[in-house]
N, C-alpha and C. Protein backbone atom coordinates (compact mmCIF):
# COMPACT_ATOMS: atom_id res chain seq x y z
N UNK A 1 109.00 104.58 73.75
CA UNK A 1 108.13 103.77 74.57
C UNK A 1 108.94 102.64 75.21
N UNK A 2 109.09 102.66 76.56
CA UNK A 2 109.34 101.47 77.00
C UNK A 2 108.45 99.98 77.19
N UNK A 3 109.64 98.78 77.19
CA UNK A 3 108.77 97.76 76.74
C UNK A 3 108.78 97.09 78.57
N UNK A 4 107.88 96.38 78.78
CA UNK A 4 107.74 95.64 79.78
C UNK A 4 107.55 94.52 80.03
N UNK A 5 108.18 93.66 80.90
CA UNK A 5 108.13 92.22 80.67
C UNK A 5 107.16 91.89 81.72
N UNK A 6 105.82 90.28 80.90
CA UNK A 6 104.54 90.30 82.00
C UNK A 6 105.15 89.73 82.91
N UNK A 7 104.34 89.56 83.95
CA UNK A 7 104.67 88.85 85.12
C UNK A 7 104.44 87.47 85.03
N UNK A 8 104.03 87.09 84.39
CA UNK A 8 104.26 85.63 83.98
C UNK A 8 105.83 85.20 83.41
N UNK A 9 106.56 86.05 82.72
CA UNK A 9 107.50 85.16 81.97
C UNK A 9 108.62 85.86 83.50
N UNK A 10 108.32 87.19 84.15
CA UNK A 10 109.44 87.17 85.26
C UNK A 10 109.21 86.07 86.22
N UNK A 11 108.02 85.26 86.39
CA UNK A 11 107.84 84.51 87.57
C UNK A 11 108.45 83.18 86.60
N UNK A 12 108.50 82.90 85.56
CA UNK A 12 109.39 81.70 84.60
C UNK A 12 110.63 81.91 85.27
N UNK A 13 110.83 83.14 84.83
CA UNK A 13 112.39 83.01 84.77
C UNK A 13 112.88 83.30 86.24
N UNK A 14 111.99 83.68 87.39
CA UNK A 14 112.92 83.58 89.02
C UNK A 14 112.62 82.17 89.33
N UNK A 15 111.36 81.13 88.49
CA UNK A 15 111.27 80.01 89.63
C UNK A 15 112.69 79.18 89.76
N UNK A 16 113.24 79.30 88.91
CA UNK A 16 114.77 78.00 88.77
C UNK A 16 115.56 78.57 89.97
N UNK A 17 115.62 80.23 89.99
CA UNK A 17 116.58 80.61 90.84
C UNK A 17 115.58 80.40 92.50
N UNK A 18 114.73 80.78 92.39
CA UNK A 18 113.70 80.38 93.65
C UNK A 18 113.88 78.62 94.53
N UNK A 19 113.81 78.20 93.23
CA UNK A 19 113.61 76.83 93.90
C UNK A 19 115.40 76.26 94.24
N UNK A 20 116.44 76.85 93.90
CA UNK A 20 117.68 76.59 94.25
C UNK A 20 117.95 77.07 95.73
N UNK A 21 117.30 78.44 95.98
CA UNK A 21 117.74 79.13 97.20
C UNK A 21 117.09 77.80 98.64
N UNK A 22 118.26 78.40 99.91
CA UNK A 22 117.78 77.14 100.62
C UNK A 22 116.44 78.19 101.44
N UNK A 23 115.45 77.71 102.25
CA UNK A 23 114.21 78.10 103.03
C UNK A 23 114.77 79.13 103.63
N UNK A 24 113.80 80.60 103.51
CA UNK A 24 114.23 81.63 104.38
C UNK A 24 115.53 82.54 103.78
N UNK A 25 116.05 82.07 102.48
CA UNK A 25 116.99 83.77 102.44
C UNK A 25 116.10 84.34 101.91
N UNK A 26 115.41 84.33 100.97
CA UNK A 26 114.88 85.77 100.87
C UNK A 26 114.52 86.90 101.38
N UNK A 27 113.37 86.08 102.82
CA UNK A 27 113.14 86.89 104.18
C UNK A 27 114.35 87.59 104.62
N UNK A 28 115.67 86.42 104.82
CA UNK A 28 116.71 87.03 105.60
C UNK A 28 117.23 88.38 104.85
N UNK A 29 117.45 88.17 103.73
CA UNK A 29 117.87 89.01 102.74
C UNK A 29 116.70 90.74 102.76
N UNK A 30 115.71 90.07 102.99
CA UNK A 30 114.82 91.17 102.55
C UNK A 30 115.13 92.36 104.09
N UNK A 31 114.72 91.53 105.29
CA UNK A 31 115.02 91.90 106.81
C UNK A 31 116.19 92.79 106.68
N UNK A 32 117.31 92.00 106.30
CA UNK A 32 118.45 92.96 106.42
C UNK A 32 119.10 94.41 105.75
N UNK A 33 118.20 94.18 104.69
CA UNK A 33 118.22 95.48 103.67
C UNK A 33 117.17 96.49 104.58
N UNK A 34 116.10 95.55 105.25
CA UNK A 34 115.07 96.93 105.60
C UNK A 34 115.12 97.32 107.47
N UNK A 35 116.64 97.16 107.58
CA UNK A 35 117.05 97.39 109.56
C UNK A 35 118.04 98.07 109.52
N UNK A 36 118.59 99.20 108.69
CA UNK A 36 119.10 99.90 108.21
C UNK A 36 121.16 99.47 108.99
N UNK A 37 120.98 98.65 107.51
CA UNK A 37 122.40 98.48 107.60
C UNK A 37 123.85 98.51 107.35
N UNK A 38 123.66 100.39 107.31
CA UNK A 38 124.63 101.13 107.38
C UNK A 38 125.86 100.61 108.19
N UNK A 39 127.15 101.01 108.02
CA UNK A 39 127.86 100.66 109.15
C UNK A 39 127.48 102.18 110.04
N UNK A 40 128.15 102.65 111.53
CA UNK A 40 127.34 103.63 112.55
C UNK A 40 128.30 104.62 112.12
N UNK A 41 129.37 104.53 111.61
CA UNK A 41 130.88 105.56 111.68
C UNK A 41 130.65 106.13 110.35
N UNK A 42 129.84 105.56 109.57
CA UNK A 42 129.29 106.14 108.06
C UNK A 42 128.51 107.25 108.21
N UNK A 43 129.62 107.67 107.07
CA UNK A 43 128.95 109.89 106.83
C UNK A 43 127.57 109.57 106.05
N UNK A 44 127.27 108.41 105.56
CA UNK A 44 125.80 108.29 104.72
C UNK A 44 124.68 107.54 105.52
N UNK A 45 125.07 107.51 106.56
CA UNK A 45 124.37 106.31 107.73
C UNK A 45 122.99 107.54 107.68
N UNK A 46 121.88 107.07 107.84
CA UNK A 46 120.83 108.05 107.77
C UNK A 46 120.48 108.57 109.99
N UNK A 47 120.08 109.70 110.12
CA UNK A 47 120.47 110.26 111.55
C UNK A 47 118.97 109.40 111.99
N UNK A 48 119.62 109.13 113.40
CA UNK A 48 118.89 108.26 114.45
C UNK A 48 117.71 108.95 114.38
N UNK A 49 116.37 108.62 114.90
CA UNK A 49 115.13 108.86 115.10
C UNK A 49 115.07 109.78 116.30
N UNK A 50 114.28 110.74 117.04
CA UNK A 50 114.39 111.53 118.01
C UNK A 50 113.64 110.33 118.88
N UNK A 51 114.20 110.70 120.34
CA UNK A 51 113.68 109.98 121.30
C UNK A 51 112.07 110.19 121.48
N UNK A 52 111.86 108.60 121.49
CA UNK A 52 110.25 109.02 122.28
C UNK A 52 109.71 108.14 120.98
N UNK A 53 109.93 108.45 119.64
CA UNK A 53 109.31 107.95 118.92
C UNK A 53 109.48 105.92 118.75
């Protein structure tokens, strides 16, 4: 059985690191993980979308 930690003691333990970060990385952080940022010359780069869409 796995054990799980509540969401109360994970929201304890991110506020210290939360309240250090300056306004806006997280967003930035989050944005950039989800605009696919592969480099373009990468064999793992996922294939472009077909036109139109």
């Amino acid at each position: 059985m796995r054990s799980y930690y509540p969401c109360e003691q994970i929201r304890a333990a991110e506020a210290p690191l939360l309240a250090a970060l300056p306004e806006g990385t997280l967003m930035r952080r989050a944005s950039y993980g989800s605009h696919g940022w592969w480099p373009r010359n990468s064999t793992h780069a996922p294939a472009p979308l077909p036109a139109g869409r």
